[in-house]
C-alpha atoms as a PDB file:
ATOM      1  CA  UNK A   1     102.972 102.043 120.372  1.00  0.00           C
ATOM      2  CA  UNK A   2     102.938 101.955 116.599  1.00  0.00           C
ATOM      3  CA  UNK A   3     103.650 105.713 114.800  1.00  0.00           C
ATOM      4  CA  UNK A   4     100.969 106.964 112.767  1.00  0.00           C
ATOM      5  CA  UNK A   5     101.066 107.304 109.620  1.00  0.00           C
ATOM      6  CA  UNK A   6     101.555 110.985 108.463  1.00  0.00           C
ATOM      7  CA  UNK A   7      98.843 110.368 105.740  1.00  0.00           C
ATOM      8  CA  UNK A   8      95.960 107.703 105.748  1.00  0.00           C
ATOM      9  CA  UNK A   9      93.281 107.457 103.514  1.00  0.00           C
ATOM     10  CA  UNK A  10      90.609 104.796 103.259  1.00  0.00           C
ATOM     11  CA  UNK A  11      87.965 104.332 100.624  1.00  0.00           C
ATOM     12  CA  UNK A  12      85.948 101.536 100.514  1.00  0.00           C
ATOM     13  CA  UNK A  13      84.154 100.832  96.926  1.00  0.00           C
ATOM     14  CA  UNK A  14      82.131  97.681  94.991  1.00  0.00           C
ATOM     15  CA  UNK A  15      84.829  97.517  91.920  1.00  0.00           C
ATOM     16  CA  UNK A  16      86.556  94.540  92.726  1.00  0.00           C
ATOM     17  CA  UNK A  17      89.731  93.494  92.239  1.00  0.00           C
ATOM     18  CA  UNK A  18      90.243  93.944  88.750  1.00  0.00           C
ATOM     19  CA  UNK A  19      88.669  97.288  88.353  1.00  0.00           C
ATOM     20  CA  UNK A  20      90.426  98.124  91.755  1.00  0.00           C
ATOM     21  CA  UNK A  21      93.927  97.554  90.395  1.00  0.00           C
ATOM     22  CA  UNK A  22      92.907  99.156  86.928  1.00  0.00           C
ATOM     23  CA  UNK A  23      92.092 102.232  89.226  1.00  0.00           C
ATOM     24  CA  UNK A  24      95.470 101.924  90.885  1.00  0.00           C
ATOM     25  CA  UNK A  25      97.272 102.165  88.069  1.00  0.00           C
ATOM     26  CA  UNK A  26      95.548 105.612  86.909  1.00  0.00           C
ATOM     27  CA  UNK A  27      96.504 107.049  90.237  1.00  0.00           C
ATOM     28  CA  UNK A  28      99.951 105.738  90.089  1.00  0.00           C
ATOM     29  CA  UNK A  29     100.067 107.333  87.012  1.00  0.00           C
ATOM     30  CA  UNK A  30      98.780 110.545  87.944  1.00  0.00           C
ATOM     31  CA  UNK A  31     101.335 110.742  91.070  1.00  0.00           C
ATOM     32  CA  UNK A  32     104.004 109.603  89.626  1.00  0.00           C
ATOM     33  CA  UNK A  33     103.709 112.780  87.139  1.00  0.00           C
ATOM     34  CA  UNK A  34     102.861 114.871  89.358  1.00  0.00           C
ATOM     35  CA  UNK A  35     105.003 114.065  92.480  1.00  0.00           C
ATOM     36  CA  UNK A  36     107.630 112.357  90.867  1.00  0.00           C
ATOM     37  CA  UNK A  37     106.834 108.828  92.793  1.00  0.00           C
ATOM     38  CA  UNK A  38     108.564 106.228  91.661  1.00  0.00           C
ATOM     39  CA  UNK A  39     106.145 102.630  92.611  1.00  0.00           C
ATOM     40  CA  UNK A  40     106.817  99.145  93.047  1.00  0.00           C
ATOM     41  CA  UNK A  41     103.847  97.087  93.465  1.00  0.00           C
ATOM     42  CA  UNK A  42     103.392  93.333  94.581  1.00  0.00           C
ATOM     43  CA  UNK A  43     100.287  91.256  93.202  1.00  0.00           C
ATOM     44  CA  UNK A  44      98.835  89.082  95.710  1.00  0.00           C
ATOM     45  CA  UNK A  45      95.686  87.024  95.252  1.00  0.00           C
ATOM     46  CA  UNK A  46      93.328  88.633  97.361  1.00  0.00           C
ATOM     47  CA  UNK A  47      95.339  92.193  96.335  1.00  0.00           C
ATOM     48  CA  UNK A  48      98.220  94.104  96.056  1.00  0.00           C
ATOM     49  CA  UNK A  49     100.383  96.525  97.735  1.00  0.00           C
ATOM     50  CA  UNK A  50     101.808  99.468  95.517  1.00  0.00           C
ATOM     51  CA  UNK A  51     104.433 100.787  97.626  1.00  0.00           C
ATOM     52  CA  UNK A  52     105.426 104.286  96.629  1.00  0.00           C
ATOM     53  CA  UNK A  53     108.542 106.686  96.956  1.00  0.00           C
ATOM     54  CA  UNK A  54     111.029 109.507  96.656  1.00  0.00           C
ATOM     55  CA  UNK A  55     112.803 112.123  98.645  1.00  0.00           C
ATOM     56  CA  UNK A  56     110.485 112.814 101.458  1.00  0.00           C
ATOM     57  CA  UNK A  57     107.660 110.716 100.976  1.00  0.00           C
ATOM     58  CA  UNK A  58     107.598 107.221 100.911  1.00  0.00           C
ATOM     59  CA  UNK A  59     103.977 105.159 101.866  1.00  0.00           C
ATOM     60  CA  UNK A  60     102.046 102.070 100.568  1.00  0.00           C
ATOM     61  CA  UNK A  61      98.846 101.825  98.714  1.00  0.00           C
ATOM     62  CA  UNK A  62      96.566  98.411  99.212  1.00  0.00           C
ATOM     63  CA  UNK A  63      94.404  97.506  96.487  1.00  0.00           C
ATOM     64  CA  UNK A  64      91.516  94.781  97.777  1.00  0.00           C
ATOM     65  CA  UNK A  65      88.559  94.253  96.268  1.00  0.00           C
ATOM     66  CA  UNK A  66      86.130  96.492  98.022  1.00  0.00           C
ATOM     67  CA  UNK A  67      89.041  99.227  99.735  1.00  0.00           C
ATOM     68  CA  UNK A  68      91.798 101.324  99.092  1.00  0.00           C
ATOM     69  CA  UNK A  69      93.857 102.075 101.840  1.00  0.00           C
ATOM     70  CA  UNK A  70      96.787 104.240 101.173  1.00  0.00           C
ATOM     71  CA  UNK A  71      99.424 105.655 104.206  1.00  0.00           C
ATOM     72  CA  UNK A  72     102.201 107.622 104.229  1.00  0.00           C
ATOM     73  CA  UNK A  73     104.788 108.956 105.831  1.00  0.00           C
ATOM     74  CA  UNK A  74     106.192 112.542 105.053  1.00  0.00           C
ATOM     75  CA  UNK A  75     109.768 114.087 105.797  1.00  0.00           C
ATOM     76  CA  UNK A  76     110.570 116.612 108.521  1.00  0.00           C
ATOM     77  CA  UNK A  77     110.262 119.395 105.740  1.00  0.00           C
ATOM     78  CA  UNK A  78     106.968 118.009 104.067  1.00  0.00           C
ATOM     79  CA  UNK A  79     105.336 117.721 107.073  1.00  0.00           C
ATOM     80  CA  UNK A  80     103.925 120.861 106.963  1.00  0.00           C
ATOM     81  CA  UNK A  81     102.294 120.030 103.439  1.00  0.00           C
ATOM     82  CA  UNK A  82     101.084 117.504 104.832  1.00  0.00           C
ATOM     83  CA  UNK A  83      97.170 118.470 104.904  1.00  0.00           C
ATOM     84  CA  UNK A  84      97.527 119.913 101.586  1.00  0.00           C
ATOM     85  CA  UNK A  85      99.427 116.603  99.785  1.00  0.00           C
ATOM     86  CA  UNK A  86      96.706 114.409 101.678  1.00  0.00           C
ATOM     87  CA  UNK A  87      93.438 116.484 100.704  1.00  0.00           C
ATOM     88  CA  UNK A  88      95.017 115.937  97.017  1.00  0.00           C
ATOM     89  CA  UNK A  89      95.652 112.166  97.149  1.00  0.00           C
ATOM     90  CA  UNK A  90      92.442 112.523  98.595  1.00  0.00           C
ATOM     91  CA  UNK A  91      90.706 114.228  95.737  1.00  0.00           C
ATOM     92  CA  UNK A  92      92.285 112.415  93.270  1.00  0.00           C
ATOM     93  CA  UNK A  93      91.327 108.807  94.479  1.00  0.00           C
ATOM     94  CA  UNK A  94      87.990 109.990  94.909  1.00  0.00           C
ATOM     95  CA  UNK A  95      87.956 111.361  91.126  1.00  0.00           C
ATOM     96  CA  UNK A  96      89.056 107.696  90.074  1.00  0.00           C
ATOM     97  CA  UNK A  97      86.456 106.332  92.080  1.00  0.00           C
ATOM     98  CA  UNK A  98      83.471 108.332  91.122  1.00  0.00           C
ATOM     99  CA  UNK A  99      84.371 107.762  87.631  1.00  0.00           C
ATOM    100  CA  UNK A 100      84.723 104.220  87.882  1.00  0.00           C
ATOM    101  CA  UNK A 101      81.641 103.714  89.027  1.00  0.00           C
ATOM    102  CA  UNK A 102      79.932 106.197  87.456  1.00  0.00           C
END
């Protein structure tokens, strides 16, 4: 049985792909300042995977045209951030989003 993922959040949205990945890129910003994340991301034609990192998190964003879908797993000794560091992602894709298509 596969392991769950110690964060997963999905939003769907109507941006497509280019605004999608434009949107990526803010919150890849955004984390990487304020997490430290360091992101390598792989363009695909129907979307890309951001896969992000450093000492105790490590996870993957996928961009598609209508979704975001990021997961992550957390360290032993971030686990118990772990509702706090999701509810933030959280917050901040849904910031990105709401402006986007606002």
């Amino acid at each position: 049985m596969a392991r769950q993922p110690d964060i997963h959040i999905q939003r769907p949205h109507a941006l497509g792909l280019p605004q999608a990945r434009r949107l990526a890129q803010q919150w890849m910003q955004q984390a990487g300042e304020k997490y430290g994340l360091q992101f390598k991301t792989e363009e695909g034609s129907d979307g890309d995977t951001v896969r992000f990192e450093r000492s105790g998190i490590q996870g993957t964003l996928a961009v598609k045209a209508d979704q975001l879908d990021l997961q992550a797993e957390l360290s032993f000794l971030f686990k118990a951030m772990g509702a706090t560091v999701e509810a933030e992602i959280a917050r901040k894709l849904d910031a990105l989003l709401a402006k986007a298509t606002g």
